[in-house]
PDB file of N, CA and C in Angstrom:
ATOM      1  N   UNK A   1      48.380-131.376 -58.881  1.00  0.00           N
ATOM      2  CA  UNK A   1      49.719-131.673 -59.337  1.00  0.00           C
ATOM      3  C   UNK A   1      50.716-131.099 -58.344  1.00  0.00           C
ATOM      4  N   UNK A   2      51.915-131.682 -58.475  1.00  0.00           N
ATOM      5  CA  UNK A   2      52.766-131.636 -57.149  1.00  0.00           C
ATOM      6  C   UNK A   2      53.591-129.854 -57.958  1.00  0.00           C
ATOM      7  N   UNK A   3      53.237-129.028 -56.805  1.00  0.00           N
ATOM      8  CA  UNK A   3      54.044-127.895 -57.226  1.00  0.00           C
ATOM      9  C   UNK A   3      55.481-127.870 -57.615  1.00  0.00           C
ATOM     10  N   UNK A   4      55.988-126.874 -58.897  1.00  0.00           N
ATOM     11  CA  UNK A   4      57.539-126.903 -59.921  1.00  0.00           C
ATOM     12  C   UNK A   4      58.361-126.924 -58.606  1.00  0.00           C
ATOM     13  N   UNK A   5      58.197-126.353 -57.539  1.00  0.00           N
ATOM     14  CA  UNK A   5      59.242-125.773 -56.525  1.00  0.00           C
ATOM     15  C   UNK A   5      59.620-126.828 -55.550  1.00  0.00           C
ATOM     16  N   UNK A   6      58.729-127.769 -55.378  1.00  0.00           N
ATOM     17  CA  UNK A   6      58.855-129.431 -54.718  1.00  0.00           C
ATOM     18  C   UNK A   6      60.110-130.042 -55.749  1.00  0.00           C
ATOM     19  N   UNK A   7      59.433-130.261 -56.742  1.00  0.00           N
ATOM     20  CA  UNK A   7      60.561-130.934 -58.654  1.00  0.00           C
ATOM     21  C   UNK A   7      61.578-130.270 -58.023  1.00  0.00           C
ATOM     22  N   UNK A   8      62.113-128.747 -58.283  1.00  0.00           N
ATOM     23  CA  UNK A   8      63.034-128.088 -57.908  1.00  0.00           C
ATOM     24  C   UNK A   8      63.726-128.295 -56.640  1.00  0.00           C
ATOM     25  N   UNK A   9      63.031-128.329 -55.491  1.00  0.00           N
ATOM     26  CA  UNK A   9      63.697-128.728 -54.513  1.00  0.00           C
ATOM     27  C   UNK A   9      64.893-130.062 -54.125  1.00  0.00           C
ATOM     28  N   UNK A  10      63.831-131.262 -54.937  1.00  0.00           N
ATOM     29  CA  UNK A  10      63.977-132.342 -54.854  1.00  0.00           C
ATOM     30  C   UNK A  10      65.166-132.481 -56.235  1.00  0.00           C
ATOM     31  N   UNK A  11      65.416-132.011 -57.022  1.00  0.00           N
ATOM     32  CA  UNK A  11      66.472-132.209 -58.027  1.00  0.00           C
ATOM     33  C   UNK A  11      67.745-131.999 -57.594  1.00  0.00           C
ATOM     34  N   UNK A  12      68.016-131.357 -56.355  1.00  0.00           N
ATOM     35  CA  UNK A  12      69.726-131.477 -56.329  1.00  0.00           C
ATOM     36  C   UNK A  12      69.972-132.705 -55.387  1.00  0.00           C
ATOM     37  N   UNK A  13      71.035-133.193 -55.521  1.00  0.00           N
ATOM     38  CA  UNK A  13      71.499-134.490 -54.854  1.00  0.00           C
ATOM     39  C   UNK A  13      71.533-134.174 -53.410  1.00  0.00           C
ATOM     40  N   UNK A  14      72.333-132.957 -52.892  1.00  0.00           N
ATOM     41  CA  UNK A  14      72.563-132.593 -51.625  1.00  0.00           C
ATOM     42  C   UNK A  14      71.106-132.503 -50.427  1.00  0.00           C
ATOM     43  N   UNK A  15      70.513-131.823 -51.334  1.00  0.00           N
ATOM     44  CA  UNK A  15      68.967-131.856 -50.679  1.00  0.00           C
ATOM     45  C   UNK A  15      67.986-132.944 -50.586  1.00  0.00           C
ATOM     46  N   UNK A  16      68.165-133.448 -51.211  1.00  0.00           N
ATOM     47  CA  UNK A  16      67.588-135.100 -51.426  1.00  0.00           C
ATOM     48  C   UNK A  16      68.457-135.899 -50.430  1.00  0.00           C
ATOM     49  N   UNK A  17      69.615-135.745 -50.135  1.00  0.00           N
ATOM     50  CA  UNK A  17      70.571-136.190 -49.011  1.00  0.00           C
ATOM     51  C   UNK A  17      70.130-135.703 -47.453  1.00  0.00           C
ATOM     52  N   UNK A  18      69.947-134.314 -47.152  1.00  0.00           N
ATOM     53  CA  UNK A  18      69.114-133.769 -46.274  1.00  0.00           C
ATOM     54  C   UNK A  18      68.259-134.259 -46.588  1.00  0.00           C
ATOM     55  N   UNK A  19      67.042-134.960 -47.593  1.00  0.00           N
ATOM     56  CA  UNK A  19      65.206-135.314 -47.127  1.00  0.00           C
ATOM     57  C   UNK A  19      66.060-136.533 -46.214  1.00  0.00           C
ATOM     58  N   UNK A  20      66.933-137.220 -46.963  1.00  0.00           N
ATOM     59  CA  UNK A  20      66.689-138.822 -46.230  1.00  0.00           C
ATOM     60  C   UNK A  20      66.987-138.749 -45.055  1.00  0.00           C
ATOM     61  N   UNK A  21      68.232-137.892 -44.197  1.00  0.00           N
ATOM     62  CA  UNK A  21      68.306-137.176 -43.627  1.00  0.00           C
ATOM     63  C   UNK A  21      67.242-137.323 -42.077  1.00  0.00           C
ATOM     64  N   UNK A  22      66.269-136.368 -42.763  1.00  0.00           N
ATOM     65  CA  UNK A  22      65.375-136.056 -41.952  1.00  0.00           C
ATOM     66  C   UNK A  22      64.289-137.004 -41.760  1.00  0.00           C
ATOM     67  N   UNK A  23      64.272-137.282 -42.858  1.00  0.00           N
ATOM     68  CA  UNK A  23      63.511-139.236 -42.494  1.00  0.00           C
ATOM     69  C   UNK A  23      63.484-139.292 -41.742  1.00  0.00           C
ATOM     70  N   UNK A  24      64.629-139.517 -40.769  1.00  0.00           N
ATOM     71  CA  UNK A  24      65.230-140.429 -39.848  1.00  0.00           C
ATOM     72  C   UNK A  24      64.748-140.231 -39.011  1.00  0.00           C
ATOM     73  N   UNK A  25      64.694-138.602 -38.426  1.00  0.00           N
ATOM     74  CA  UNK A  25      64.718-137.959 -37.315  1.00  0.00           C
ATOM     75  C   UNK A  25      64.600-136.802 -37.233  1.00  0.00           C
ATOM     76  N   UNK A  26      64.213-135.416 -36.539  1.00  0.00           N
ATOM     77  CA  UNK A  26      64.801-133.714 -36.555  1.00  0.00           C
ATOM     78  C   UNK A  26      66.343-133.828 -36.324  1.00  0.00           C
ATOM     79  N   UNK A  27      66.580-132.883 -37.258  1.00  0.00           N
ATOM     80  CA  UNK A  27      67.875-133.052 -36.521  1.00  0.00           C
ATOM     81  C   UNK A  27      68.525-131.326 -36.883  1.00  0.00           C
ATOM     82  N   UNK A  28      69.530-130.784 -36.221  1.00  0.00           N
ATOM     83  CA  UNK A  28      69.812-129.341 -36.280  1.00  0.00           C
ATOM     84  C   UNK A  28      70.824-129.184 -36.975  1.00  0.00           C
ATOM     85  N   UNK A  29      70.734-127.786 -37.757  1.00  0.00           N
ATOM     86  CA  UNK A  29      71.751-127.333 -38.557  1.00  0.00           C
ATOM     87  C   UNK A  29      73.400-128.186 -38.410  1.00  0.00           C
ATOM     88  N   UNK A  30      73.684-128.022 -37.451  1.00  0.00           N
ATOM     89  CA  UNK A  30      75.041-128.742 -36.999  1.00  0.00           C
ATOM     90  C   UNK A  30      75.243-129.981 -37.528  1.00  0.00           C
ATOM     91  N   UNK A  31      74.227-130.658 -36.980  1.00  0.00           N
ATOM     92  CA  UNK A  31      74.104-132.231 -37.404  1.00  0.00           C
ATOM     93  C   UNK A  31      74.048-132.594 -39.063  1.00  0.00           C
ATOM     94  N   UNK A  32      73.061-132.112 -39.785  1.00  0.00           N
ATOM     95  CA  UNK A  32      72.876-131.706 -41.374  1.00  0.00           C
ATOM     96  C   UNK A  32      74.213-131.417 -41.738  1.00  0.00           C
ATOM     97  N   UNK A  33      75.288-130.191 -41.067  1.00  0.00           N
ATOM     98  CA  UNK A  33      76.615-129.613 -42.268  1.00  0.00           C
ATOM     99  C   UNK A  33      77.141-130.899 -42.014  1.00  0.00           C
ATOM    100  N   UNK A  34      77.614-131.442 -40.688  1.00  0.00           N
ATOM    101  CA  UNK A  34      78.300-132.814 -40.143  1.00  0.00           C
ATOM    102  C   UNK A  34      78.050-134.037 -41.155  1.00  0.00           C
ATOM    103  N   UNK A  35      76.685-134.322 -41.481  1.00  0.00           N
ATOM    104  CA  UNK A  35      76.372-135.460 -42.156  1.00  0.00           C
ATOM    105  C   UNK A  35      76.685-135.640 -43.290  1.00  0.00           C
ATOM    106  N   UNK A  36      76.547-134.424 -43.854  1.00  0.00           N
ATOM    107  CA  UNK A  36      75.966-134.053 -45.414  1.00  0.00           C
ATOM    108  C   UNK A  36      77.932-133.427 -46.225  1.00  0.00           C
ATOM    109  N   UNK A  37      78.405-133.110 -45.503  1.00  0.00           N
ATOM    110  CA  UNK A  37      80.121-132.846 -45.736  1.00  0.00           C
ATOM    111  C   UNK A  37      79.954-131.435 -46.522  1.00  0.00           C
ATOM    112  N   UNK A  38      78.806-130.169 -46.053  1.00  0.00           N
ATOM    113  CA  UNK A  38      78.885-129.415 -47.090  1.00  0.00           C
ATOM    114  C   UNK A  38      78.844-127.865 -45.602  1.00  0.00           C
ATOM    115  N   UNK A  39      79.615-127.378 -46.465  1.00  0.00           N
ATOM    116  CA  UNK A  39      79.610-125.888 -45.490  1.00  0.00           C
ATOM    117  C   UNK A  39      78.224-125.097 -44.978  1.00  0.00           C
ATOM    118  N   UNK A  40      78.572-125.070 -43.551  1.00  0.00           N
ATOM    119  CA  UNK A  40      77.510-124.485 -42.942  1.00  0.00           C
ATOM    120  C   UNK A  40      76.674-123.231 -44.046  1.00  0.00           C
ATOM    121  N   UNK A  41      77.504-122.449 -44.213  1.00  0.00           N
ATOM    122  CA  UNK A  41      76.080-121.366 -45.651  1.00  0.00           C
ATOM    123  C   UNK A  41      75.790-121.912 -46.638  1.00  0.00           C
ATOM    124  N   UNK A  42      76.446-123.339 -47.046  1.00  0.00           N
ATOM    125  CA  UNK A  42      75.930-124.174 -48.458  1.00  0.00           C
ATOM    126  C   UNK A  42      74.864-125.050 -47.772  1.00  0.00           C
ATOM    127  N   UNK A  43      74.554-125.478 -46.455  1.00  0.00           N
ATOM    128  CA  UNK A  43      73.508-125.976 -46.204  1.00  0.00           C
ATOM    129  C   UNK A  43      72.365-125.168 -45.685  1.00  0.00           C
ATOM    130  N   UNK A  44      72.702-124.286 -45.254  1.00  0.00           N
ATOM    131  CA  UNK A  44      71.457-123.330 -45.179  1.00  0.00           C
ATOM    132  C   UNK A  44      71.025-123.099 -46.031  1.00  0.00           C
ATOM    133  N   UNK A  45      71.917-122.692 -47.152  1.00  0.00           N
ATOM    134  CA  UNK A  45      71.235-122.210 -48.364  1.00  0.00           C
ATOM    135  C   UNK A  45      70.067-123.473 -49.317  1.00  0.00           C
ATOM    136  N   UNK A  46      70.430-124.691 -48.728  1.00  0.00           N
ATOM    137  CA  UNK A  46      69.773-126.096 -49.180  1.00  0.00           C
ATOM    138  C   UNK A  46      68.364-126.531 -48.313  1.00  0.00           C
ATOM    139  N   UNK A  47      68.582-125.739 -47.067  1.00  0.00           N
ATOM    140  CA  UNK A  47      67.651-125.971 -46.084  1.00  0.00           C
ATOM    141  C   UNK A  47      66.531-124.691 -46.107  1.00  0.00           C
ATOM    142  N   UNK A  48      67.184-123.625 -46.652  1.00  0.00           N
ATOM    143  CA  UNK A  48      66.003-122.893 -46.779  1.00  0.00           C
ATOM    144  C   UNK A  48      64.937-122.918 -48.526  1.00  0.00           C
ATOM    145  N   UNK A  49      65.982-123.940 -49.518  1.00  0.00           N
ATOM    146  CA  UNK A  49      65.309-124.196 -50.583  1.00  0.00           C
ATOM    147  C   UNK A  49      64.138-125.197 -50.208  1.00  0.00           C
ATOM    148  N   UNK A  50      64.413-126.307 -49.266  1.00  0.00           N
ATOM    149  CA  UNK A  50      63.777-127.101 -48.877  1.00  0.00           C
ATOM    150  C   UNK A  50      62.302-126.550 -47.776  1.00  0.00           C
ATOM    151  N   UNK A  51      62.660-125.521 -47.272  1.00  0.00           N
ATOM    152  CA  UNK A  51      61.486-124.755 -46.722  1.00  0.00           C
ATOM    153  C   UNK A  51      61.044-123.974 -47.375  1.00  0.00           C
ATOM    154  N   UNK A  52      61.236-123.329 -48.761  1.00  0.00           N
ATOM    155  CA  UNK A  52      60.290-122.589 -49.440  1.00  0.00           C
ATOM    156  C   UNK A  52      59.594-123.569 -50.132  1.00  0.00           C
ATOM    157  N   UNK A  53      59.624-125.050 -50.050  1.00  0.00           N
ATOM    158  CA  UNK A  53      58.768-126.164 -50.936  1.00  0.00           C
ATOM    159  C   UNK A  53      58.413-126.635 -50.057  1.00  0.00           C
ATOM    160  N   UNK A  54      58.517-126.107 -49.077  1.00  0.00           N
ATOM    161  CA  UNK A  54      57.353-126.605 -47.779  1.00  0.00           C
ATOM    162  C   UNK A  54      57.583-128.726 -47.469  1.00  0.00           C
ATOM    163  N   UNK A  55      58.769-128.814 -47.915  1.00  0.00           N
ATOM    164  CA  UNK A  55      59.549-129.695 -47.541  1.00  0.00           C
ATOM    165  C   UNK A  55      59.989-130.125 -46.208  1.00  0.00           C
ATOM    166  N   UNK A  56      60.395-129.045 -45.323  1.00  0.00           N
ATOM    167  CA  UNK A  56      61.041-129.117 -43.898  1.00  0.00           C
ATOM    168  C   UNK A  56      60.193-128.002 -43.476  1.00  0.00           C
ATOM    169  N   UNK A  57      60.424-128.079 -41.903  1.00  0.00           N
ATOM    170  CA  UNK A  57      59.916-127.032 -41.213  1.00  0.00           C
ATOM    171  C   UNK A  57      60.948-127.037 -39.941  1.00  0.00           C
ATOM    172  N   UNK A  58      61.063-125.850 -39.378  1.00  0.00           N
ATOM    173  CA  UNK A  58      61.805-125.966 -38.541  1.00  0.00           C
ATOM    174  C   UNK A  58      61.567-125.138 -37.211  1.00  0.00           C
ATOM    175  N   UNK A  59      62.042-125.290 -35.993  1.00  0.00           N
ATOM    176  CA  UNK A  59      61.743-124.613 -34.732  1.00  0.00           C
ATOM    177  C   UNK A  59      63.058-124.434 -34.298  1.00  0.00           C
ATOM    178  N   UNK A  60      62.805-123.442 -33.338  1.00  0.00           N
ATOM    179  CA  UNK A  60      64.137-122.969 -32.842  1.00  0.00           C
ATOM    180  C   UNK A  60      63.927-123.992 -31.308  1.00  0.00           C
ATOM    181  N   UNK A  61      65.865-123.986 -30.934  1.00  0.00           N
ATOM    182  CA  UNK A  61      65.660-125.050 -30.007  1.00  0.00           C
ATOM    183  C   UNK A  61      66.686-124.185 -28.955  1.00  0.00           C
ATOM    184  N   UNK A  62      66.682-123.006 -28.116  1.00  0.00           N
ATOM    185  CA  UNK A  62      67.512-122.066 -27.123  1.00  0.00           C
ATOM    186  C   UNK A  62      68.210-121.683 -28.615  1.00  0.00           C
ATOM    187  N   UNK A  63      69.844-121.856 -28.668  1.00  0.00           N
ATOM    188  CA  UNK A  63      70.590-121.292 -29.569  1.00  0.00           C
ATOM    189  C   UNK A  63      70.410-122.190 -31.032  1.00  0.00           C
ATOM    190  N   UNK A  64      69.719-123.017 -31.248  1.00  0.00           N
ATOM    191  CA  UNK A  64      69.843-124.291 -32.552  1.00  0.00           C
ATOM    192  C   UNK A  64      68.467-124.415 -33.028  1.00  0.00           C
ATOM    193  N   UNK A  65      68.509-124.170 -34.281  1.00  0.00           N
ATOM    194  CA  UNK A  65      67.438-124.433 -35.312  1.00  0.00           C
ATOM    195  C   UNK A  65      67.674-126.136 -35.709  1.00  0.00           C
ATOM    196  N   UNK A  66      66.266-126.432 -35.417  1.00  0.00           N
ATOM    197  CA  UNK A  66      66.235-127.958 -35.871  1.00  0.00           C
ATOM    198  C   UNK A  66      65.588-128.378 -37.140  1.00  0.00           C
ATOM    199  N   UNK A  67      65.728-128.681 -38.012  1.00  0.00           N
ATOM    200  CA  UNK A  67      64.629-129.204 -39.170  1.00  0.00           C
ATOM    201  C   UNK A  67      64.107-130.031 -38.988  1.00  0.00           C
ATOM    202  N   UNK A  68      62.627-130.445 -39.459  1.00  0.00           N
ATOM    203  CA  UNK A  68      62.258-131.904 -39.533  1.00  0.00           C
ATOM    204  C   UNK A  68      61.458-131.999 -41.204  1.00  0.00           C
ATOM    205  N   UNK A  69      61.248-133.178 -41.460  1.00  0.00           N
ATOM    206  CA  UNK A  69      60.469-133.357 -42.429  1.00  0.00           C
ATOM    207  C   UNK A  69      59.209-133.061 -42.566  1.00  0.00           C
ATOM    208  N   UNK A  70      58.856-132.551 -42.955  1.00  0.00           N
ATOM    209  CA  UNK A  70      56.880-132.116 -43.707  1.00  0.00           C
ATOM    210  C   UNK A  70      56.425-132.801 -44.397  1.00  0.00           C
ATOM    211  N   UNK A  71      55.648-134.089 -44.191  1.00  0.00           N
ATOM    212  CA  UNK A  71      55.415-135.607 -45.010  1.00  0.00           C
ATOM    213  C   UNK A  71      54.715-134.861 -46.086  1.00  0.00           C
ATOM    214  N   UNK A  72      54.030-133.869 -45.849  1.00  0.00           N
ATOM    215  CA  UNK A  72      52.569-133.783 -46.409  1.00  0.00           C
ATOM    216  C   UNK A  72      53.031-133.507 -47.844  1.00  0.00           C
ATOM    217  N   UNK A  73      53.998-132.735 -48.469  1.00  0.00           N
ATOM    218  CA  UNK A  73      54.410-132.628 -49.617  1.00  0.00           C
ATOM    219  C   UNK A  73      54.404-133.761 -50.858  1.00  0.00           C
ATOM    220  N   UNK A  74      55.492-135.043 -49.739  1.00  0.00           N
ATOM    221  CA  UNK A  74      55.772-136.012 -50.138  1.00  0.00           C
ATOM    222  C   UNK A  74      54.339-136.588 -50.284  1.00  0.00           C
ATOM    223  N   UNK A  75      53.346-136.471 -49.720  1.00  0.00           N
ATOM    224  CA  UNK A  75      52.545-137.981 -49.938  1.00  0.00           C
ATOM    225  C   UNK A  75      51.734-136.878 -51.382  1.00  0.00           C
ATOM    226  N   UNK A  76      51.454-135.142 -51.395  1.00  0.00           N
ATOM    227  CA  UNK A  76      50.883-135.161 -52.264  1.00  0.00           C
ATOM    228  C   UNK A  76      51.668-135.029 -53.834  1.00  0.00           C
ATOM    229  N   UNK A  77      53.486-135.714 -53.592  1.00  0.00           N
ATOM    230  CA  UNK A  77      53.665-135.845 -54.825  1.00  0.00           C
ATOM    231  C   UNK A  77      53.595-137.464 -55.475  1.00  0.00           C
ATOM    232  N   UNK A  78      53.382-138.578 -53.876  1.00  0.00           N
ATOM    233  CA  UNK A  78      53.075-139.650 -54.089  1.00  0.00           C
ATOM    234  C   UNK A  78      51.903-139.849 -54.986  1.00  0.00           C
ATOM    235  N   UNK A  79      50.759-139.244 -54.326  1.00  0.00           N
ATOM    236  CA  UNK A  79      49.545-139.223 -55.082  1.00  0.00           C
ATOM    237  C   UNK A  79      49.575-139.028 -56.816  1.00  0.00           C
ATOM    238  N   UNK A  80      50.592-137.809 -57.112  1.00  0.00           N
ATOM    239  CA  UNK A  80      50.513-137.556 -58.191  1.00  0.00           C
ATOM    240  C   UNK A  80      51.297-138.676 -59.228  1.00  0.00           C
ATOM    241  N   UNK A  81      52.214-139.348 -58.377  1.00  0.00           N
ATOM    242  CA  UNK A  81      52.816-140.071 -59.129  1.00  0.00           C
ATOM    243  C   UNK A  81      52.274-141.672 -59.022  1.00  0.00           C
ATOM    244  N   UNK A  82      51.358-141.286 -58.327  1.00  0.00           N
ATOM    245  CA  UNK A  82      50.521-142.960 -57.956  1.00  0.00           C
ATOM    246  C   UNK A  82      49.837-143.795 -59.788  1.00  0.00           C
ATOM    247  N   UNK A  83      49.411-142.973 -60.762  1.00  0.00           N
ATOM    248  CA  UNK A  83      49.058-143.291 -62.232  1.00  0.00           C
ATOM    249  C   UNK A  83      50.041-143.798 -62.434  1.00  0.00           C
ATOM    250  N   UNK A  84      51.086-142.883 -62.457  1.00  0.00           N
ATOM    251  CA  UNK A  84      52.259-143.685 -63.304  1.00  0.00           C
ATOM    252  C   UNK A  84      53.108-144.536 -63.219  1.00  0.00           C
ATOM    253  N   UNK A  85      53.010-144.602 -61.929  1.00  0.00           N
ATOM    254  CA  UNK A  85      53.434-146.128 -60.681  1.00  0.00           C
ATOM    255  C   UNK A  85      52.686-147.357 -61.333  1.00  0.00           C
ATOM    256  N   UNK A  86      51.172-147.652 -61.421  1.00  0.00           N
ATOM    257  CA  UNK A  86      50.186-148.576 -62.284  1.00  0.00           C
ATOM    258  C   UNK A  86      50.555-148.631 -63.102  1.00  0.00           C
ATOM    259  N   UNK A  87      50.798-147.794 -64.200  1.00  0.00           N
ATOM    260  CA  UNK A  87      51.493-147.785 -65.418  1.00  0.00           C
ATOM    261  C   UNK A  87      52.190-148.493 -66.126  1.00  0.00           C
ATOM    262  N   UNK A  88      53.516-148.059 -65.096  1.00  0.00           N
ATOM    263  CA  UNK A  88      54.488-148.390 -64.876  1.00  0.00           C
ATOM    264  C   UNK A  88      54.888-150.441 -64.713  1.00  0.00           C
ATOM    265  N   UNK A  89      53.738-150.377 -63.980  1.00  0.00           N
ATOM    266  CA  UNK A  89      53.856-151.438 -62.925  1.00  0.00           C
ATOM    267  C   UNK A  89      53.186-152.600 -64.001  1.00  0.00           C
ATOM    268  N   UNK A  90      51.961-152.118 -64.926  1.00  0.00           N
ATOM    269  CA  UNK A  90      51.677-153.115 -65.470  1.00  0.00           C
ATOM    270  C   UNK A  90      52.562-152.848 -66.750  1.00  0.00           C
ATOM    271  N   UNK A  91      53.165-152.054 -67.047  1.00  0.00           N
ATOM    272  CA  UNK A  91      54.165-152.565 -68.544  1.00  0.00           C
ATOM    273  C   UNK A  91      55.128-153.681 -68.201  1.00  0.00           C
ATOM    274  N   UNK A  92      55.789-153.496 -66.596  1.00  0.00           N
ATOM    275  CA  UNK A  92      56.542-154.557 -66.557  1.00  0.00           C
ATOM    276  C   UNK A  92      56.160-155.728 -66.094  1.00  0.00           C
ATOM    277  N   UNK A  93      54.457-155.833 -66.085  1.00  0.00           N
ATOM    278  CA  UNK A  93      54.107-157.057 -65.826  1.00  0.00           C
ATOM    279  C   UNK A  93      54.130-157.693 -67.133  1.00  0.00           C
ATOM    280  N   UNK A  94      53.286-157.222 -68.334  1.00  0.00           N
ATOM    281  CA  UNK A  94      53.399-157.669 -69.480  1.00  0.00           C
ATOM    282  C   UNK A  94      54.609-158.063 -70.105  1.00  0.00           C
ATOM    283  N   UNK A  95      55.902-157.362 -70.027  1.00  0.00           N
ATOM    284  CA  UNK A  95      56.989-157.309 -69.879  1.00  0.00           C
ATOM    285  C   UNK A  95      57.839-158.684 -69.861  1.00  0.00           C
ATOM    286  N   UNK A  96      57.233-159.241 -68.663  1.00  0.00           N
ATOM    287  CA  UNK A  96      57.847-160.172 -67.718  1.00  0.00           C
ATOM    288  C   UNK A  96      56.887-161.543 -68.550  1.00  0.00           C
ATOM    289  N   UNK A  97      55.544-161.072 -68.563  1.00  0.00           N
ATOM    290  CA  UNK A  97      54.688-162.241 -69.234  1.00  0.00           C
ATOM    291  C   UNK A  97      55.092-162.602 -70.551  1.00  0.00           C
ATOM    292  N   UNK A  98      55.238-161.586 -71.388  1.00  0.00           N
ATOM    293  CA  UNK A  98      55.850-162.133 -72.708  1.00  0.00           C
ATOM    294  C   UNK A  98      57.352-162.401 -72.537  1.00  0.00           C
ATOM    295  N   UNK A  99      58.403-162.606 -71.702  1.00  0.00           N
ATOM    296  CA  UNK A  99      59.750-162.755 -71.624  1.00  0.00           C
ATOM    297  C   UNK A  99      59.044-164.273 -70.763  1.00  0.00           C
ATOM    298  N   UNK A 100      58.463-164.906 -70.487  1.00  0.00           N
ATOM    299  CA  UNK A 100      58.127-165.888 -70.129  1.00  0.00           C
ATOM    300  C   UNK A 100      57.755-166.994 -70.915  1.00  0.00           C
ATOM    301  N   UNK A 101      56.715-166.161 -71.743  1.00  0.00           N
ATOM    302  CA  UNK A 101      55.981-167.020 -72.988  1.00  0.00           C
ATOM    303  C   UNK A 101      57.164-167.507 -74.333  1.00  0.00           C
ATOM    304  N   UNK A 102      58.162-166.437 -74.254  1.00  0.00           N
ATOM    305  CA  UNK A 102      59.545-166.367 -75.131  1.00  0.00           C
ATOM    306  C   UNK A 102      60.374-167.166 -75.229  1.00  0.00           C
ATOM    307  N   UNK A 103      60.831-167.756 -73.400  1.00  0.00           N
ATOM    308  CA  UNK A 103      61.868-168.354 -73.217  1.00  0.00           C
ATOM    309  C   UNK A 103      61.513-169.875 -73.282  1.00  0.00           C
ATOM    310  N   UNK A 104      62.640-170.993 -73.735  1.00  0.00           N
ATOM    311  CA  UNK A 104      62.075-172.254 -73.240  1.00  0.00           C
ATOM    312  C   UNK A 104      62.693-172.836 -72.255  1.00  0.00           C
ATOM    313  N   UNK A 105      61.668-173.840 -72.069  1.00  0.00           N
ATOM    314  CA  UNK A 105      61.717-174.697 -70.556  1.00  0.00           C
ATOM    315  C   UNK A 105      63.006-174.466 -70.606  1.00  0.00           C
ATOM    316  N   UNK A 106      63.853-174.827 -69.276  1.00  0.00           N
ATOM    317  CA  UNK A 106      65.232-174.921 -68.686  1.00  0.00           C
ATOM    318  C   UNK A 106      65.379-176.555 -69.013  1.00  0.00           C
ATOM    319  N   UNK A 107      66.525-176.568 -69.734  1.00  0.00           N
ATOM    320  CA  UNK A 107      66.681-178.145 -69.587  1.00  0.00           C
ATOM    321  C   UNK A 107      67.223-179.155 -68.652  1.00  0.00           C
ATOM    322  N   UNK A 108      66.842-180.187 -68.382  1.00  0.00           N
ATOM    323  CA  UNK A 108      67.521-180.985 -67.547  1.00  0.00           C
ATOM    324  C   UNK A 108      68.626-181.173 -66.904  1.00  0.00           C
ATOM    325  N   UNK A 109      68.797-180.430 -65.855  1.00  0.00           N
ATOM    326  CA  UNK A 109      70.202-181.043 -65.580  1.00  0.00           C
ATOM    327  C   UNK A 109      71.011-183.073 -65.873  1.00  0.00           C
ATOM    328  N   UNK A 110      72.117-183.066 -66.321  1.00  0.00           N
ATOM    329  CA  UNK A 110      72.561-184.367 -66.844  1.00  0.00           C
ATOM    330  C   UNK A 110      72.803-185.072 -65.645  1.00  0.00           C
ATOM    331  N   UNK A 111      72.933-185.738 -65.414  1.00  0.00           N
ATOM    332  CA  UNK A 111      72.670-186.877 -64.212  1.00  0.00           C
ATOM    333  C   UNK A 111      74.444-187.319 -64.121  1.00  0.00           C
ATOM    334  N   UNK A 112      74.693-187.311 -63.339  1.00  0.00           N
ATOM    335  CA  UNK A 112      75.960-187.759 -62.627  1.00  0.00           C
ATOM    336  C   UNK A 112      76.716-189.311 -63.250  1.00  0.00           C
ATOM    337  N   UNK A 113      77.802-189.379 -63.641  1.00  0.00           N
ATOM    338  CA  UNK A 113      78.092-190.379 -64.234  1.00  0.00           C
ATOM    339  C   UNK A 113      78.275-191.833 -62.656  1.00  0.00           C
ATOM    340  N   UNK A 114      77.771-192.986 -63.055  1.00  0.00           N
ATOM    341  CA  UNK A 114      77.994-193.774 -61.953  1.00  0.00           C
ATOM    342  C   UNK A 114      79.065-193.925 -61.331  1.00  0.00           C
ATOM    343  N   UNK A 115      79.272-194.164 -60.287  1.00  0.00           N
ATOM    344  CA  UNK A 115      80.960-194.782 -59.652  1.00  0.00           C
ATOM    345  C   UNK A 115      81.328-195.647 -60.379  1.00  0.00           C
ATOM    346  N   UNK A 116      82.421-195.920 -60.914  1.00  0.00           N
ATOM    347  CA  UNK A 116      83.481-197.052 -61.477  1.00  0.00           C
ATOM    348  C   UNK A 116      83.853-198.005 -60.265  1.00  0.00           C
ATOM    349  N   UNK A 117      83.755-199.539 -60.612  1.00  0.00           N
ATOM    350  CA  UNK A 117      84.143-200.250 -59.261  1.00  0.00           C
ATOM    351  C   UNK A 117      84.970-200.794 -59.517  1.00  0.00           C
TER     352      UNK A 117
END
């Protein structure tokens, strides 16, 4: 099961703004406050929540810390959420099958009245 501190990580909007973020690319502290419109110690403080869930990882680059993404989290909360994805997936197939069986045929469009001569 995907560890509380991943859930936690991933629940504030801002940090979930930094994952997509990092999707993209590494990119350094600078770039993150720039993108994200939030003060340099309010994103650290978001970037180091995101590295205690083993979310990001980061290297130093001369004077600039860069983050990047750590897939591995993500795919093992994919996994966990892979059941309920099927689940999911066949309620709204049934869903869709009985909203099918429900509705009737579409009727005919009416046919165009002739030209008058």
């Amino acid at each position: 099961m995907a560890d509380a501190s991943l859930w936690t990580a991933l629940a504030d909007p801002h940090r979930r703004a930094i994952v997509a973020l990092l999707r993209e690319r590494p990119r350094p502290v600078g770039e993150i406050v720039t993108a994200c419109g939030l003060s340099q110690p309010s994103t650290s403080k978001h970037l180091r929540v995101l590295r205690q869930a083993g979310l990001v990882r980061v290297r130093q680059d001369a004077q600039r810390r860069v983050y990047a993404l750590d897939p591995a989290p993500m795919a093992e909360l994919d996994a966990w959420l892979a059941p309920y994805r099927k689940l999911w997936n066949e309620s709204l197939d049934a869903l869709g099958r009985r909203l099918d069986a429900a509705s009737p045929p579409p009727e005919p469009e009416p046919e165009p009245p002739a030209p008058k001569d």
